[in-house]
C-alpha atoms as a PDB file:
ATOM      1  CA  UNK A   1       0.000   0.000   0.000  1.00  0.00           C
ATOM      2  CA  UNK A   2       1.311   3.323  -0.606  1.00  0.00           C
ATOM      3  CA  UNK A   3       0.958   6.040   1.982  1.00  0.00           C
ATOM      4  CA  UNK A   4      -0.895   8.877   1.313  1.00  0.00           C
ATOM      5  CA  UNK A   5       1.148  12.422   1.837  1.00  0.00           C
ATOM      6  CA  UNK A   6      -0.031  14.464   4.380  1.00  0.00           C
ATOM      7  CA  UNK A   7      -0.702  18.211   3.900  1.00  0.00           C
ATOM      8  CA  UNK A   8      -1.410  17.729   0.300  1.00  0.00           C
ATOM      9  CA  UNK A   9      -5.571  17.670  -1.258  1.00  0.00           C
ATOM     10  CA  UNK A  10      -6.177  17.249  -4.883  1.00  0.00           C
ATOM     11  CA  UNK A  11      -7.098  20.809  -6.994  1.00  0.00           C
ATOM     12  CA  UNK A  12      -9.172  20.596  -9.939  1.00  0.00           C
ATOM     13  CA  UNK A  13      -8.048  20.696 -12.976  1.00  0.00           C
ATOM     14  CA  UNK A  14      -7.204  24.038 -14.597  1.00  0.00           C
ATOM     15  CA  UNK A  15      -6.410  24.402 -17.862  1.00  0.00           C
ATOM     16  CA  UNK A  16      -3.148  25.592 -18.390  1.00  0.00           C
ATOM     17  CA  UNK A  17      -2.091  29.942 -18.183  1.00  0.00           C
ATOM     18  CA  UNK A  18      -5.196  29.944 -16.705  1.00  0.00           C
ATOM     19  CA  UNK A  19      -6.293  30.754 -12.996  1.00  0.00           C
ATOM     20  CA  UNK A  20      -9.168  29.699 -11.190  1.00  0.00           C
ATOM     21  CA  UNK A  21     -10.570  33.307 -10.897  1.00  0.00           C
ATOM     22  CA  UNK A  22     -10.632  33.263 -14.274  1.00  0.00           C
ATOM     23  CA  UNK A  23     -12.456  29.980 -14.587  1.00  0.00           C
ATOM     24  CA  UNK A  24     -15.191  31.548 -12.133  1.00  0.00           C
ATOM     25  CA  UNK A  25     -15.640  34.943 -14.520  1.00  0.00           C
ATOM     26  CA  UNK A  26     -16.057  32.908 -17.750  1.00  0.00           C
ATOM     27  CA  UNK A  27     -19.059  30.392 -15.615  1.00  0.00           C
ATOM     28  CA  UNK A  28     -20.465  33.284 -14.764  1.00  0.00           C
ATOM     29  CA  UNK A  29     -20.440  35.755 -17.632  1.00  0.00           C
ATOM     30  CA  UNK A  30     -23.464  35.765 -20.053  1.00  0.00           C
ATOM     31  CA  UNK A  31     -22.480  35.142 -23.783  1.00  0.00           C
ATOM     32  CA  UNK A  32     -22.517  37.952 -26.532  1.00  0.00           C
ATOM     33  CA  UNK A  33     -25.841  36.278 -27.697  1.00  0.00           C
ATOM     34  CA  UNK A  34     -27.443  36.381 -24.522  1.00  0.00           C
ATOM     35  CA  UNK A  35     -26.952  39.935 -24.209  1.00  0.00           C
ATOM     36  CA  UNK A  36     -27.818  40.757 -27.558  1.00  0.00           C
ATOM     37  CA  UNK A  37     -31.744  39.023 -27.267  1.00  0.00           C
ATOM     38  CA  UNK A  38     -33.213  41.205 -25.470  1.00  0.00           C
ATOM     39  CA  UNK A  39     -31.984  44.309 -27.753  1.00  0.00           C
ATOM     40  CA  UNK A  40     -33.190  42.533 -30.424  1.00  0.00           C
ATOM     41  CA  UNK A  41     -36.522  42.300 -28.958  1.00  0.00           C
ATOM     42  CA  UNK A  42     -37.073  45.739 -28.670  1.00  0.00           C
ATOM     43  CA  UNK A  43     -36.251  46.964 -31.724  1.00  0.00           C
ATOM     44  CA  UNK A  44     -38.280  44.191 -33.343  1.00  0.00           C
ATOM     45  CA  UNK A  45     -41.152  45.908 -30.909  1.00  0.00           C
ATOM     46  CA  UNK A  46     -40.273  49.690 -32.065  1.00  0.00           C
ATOM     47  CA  UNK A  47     -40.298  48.477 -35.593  1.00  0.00           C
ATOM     48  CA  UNK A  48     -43.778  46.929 -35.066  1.00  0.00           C
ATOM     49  CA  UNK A  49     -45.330  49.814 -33.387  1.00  0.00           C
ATOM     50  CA  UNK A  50     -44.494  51.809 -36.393  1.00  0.00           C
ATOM     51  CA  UNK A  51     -45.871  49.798 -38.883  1.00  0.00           C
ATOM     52  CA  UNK A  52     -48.741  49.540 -36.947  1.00  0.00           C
ATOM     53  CA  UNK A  53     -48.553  53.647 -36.669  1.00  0.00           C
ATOM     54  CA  UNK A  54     -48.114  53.450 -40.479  1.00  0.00           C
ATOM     55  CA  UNK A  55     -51.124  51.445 -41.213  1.00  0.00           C
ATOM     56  CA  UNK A  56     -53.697  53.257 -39.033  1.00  0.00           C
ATOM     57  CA  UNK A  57     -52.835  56.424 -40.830  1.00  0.00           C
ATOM     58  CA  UNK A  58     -53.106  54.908 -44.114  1.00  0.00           C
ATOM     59  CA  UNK A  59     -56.806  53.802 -42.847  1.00  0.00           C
ATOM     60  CA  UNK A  60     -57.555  57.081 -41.445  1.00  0.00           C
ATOM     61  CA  UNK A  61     -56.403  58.477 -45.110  1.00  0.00           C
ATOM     62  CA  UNK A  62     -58.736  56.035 -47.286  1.00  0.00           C
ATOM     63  CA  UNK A  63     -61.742  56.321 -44.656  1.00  0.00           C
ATOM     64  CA  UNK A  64     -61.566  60.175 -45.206  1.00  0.00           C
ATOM     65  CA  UNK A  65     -61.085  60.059 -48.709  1.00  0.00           C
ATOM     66  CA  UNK A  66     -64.327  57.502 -48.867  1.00  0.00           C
ATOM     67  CA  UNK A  67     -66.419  59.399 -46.639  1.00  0.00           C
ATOM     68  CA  UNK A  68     -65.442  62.419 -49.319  1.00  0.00           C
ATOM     69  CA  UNK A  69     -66.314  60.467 -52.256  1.00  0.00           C
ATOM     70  CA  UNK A  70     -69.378  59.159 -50.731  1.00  0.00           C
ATOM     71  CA  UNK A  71     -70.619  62.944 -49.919  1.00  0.00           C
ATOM     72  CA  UNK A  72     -69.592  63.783 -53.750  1.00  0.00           C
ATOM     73  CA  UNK A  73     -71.994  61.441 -54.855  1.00  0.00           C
ATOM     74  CA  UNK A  74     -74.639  62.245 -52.749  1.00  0.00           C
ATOM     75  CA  UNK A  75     -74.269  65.846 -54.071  1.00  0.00           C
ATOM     76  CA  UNK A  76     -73.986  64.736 -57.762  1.00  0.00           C
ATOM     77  CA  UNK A  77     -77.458  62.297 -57.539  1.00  0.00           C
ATOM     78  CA  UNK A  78     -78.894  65.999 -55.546  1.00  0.00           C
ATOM     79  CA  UNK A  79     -77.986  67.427 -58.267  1.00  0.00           C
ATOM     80  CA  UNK A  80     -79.194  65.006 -61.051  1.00  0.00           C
ATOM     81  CA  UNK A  81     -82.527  64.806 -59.255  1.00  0.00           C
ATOM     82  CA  UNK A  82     -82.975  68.710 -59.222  1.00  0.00           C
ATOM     83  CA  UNK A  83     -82.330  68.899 -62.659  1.00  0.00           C
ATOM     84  CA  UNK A  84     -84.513  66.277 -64.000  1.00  0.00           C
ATOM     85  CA  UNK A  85     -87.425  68.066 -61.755  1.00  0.00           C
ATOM     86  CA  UNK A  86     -86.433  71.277 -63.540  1.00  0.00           C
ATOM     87  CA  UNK A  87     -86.368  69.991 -66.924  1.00  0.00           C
ATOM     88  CA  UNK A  88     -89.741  68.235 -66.694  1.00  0.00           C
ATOM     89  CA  UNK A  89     -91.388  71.607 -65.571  1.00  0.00           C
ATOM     90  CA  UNK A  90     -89.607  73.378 -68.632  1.00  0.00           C
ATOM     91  CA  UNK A  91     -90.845  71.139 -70.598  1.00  0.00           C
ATOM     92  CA  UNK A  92     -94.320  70.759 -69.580  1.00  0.00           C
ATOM     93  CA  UNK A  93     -94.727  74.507 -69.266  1.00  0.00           C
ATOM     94  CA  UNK A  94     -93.561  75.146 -72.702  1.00  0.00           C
ATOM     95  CA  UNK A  95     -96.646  72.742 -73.932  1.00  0.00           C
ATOM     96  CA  UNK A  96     -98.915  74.222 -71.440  1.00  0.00           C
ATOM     97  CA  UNK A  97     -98.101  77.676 -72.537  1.00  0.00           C
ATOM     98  CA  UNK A  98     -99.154  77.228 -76.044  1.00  0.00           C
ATOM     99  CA  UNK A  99    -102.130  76.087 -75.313  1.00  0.00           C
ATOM    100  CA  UNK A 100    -103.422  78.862 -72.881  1.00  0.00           C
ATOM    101  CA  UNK A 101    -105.160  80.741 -75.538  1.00  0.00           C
ATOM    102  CA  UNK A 102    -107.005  77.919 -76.139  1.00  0.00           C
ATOM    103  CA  UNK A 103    -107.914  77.778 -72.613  1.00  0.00           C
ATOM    104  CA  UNK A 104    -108.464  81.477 -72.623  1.00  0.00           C
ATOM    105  CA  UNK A 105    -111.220  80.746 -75.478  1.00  0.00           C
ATOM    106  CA  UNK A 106    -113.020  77.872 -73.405  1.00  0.00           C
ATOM    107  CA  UNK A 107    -113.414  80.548 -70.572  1.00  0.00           C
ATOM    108  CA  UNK A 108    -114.969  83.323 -72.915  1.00  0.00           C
ATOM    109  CA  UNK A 109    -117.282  80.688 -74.552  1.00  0.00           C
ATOM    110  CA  UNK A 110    -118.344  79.727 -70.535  1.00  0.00           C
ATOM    111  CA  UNK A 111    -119.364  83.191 -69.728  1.00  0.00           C
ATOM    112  CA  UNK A 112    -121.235  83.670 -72.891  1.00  0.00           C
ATOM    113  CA  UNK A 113    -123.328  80.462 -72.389  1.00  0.00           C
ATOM    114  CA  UNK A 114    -121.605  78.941 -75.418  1.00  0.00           C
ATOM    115  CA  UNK A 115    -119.679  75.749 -74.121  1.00  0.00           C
ATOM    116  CA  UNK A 116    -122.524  73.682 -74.791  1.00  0.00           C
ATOM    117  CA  UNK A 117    -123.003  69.712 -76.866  1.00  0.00           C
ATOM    118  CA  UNK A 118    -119.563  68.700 -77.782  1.00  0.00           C
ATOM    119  CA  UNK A 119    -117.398  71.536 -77.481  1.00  0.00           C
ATOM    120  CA  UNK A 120    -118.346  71.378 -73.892  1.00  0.00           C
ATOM    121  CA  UNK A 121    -117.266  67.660 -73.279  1.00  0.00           C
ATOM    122  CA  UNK A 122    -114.057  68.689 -75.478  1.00  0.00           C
ATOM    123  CA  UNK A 123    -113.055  71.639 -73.411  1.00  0.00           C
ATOM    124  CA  UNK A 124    -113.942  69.791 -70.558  1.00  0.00           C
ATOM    125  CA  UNK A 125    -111.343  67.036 -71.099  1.00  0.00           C
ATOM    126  CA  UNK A 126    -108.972  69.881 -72.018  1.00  0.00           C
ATOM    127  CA  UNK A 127    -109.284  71.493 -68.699  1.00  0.00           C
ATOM    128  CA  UNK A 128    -109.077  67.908 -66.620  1.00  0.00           C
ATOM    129  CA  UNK A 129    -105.379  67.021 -68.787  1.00  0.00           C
ATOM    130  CA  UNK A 130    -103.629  70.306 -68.366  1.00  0.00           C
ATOM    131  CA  UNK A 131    -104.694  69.972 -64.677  1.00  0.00           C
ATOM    132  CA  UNK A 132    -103.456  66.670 -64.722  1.00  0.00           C
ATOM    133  CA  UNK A 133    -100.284  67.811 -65.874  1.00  0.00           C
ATOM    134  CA  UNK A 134    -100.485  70.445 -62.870  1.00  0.00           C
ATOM    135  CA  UNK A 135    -101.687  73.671 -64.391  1.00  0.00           C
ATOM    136  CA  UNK A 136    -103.422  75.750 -62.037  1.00  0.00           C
ATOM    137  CA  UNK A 137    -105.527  78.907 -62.666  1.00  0.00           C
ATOM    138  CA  UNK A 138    -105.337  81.738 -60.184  1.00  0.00           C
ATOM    139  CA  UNK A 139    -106.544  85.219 -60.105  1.00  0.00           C
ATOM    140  CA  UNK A 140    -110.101  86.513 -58.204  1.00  0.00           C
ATOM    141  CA  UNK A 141    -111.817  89.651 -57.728  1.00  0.00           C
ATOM    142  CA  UNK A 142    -111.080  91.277 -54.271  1.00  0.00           C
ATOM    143  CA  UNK A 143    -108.075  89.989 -53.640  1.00  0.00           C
ATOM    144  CA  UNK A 144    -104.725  92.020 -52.821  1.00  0.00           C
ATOM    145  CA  UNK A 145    -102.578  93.320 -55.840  1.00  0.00           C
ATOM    146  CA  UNK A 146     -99.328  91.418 -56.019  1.00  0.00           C
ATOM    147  CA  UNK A 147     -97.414  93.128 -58.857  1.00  0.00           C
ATOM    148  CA  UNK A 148     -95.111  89.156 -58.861  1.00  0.00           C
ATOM    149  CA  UNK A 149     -98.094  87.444 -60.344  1.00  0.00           C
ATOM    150  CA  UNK A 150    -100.223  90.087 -61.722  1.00  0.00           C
ATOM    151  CA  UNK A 151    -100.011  92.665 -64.565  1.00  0.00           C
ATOM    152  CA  UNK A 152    -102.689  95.502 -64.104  1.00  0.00           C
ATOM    153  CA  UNK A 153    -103.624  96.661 -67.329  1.00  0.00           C
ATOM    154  CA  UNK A 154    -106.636  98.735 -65.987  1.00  0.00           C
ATOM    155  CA  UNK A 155    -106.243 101.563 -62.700  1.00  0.00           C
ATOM    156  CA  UNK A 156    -108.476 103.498 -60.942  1.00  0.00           C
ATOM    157  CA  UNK A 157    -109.657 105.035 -57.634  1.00  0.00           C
ATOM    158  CA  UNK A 158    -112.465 103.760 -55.253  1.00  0.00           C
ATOM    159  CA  UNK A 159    -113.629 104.803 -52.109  1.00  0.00           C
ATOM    160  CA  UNK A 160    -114.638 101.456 -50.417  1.00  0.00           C
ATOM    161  CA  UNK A 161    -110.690  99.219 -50.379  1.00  0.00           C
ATOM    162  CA  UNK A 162    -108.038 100.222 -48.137  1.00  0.00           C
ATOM    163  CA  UNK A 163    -105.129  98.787 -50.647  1.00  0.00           C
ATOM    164  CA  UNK A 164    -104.466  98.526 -53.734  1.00  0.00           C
ATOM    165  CA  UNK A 165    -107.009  95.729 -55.019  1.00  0.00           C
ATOM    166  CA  UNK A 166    -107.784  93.558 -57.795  1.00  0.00           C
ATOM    167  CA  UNK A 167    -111.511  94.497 -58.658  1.00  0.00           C
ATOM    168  CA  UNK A 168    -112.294  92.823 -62.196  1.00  0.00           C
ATOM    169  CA  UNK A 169    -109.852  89.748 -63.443  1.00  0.00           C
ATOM    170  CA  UNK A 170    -109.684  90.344 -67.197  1.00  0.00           C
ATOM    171  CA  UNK A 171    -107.620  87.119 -67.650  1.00  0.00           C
ATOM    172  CA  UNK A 172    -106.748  84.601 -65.431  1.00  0.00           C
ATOM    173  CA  UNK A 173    -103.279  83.610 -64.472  1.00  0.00           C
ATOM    174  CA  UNK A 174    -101.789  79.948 -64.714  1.00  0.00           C
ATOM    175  CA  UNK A 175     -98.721  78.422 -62.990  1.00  0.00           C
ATOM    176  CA  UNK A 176     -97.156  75.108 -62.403  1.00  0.00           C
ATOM    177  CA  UNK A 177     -95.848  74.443 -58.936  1.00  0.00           C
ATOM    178  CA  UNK A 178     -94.256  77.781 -57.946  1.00  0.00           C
ATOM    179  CA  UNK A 179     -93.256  78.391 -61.279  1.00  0.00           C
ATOM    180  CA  UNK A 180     -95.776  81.297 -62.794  1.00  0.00           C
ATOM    181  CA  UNK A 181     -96.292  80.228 -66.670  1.00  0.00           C
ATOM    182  CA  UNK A 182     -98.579  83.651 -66.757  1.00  0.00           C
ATOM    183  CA  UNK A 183     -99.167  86.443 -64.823  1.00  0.00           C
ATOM    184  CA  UNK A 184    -103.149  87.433 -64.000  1.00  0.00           C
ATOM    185  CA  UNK A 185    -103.936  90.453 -65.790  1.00  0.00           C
ATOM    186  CA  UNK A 186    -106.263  92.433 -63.770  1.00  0.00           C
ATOM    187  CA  UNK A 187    -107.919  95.820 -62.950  1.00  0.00           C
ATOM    188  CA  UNK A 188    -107.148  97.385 -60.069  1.00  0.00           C
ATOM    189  CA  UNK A 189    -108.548 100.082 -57.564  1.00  0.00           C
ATOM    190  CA  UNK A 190    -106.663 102.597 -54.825  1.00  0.00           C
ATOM    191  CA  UNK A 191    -108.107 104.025 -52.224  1.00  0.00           C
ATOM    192  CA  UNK A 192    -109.631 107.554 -53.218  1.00  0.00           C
ATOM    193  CA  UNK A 193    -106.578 109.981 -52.277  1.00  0.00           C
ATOM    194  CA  UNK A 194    -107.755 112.154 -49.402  1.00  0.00           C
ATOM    195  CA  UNK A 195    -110.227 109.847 -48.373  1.00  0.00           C
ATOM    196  CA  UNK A 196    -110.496 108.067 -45.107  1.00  0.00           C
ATOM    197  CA  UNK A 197    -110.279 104.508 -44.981  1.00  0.00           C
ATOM    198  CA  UNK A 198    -112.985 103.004 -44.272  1.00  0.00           C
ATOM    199  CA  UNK A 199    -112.442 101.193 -40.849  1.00  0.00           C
ATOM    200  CA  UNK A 200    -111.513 104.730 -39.874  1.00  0.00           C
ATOM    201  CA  UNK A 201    -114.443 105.985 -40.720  1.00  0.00           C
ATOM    202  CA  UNK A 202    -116.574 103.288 -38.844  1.00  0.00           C
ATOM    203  CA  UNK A 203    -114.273 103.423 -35.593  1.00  0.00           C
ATOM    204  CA  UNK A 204    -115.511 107.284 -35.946  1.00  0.00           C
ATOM    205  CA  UNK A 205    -118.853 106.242 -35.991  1.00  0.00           C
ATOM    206  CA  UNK A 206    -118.874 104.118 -33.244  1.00  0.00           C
ATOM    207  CA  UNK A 207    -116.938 106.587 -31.027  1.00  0.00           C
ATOM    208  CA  UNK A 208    -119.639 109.307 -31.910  1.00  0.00           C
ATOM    209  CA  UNK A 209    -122.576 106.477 -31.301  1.00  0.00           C
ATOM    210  CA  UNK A 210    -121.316 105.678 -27.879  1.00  0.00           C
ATOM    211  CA  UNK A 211    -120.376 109.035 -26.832  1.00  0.00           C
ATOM    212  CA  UNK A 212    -123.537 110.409 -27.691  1.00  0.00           C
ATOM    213  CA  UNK A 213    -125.007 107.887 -25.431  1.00  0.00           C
ATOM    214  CA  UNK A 214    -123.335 108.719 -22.242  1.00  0.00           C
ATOM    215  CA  UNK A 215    -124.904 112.550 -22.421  1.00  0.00           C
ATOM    216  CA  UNK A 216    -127.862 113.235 -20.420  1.00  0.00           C
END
């Protein structure tokens, strides 16, 4: 048996020009790729959070731009719309127009007792397809001068209206919609200059009446 030396413990084995020290350092280091992961990680994260920046702006930028193109539209069918309205009452007014002195004769023959047999069932049907085609007649006796739909051809004073008033209609005005295909020609009547209207004059009366009653 061979005697063991005392005072002398086996040390592990150390590569050599190395120390232990520097065996502990290298175990407990972290390698170049470890470090690196993480800083890797967040750059990968920045360069995400852009793109996703990038993206949500390019959405933003097409929803305006569709919202845009949407209200464009809805403008240009506005617009079609209004003009087909326009150019059906241009139209139908230029037909109607030519045919209001035929209308103008119907009325004539009515006063006179003339629109009688055929010519009456005629004119009739006449009447009922221009109205149809929506014609209306306007103009009456007693009503307020308006000088936008009608053309006075006749003027003179009276002492019993307080405005200027239609008092005989010596044609009758048409229009379709709001759209005035001819004015009502009319006579009209002013108050008599100097005189005093006539609610004046029966508030005077009145006053007089009921003062006269209170003296004794």
């Amino acid at each position: 048996m061979t005697e063991e030396t005392p005072g002398f413990e086996e040390e592990p084995d150390v590569p050599s020009g190395a120390t232990s020290d520097e065996a502990e350092s290298k175990d407990a280091a972290p390698s170049e790729e470890e470090a690196a992961a993480p800083a890797g990680d967040a750059n990968e994260k920045t360069a995400l959070t852009a793109q996703l920046d990038q993206a949500r702006t390019a959405l933003n930028e097409r929803t305006g731009d569709l919202q845009r193109l949407q209200a464009e539209y809805q403008n240009y069918r506005r617009r079609v719309e209004r003009d087909r309205v326009t150019v059906k009452e241009l139209a139908s007014a230029n037909l109607l127009s030519e045919l209001l002195p035929v209308l103008d004769d119907i009325g004539r023959a009515r006063e006179h007792g003339e629109l009688v047999g055929g010519f009456k069932s005629v004119a009739e049907s006449l009447e009922t397809v221009v109205a149809k085609l929506g014609l209306q007649q306007f103009g009456k006796e007693g009503e307020p001068f308006d000088p936008t739909i009608h053309e006075a051809l006749m003027h003179s004073y009276a002492p019993d209206v307080t405005e200027t008033t239609c008092v005989a209609i010596l044609q009758p005005g048409y229009r379709i919609g709001e759209r005035t295909i001819r004015p009502a020609r009319v006579a009209v009547a002013e108050p008599q200059p100097g005189a005093a209207p006539a609610a004046a004059k029966e508030e005077k009366a009145d006053d007089e009446e009921s003062g006269g009653g209170e003296e004794v």
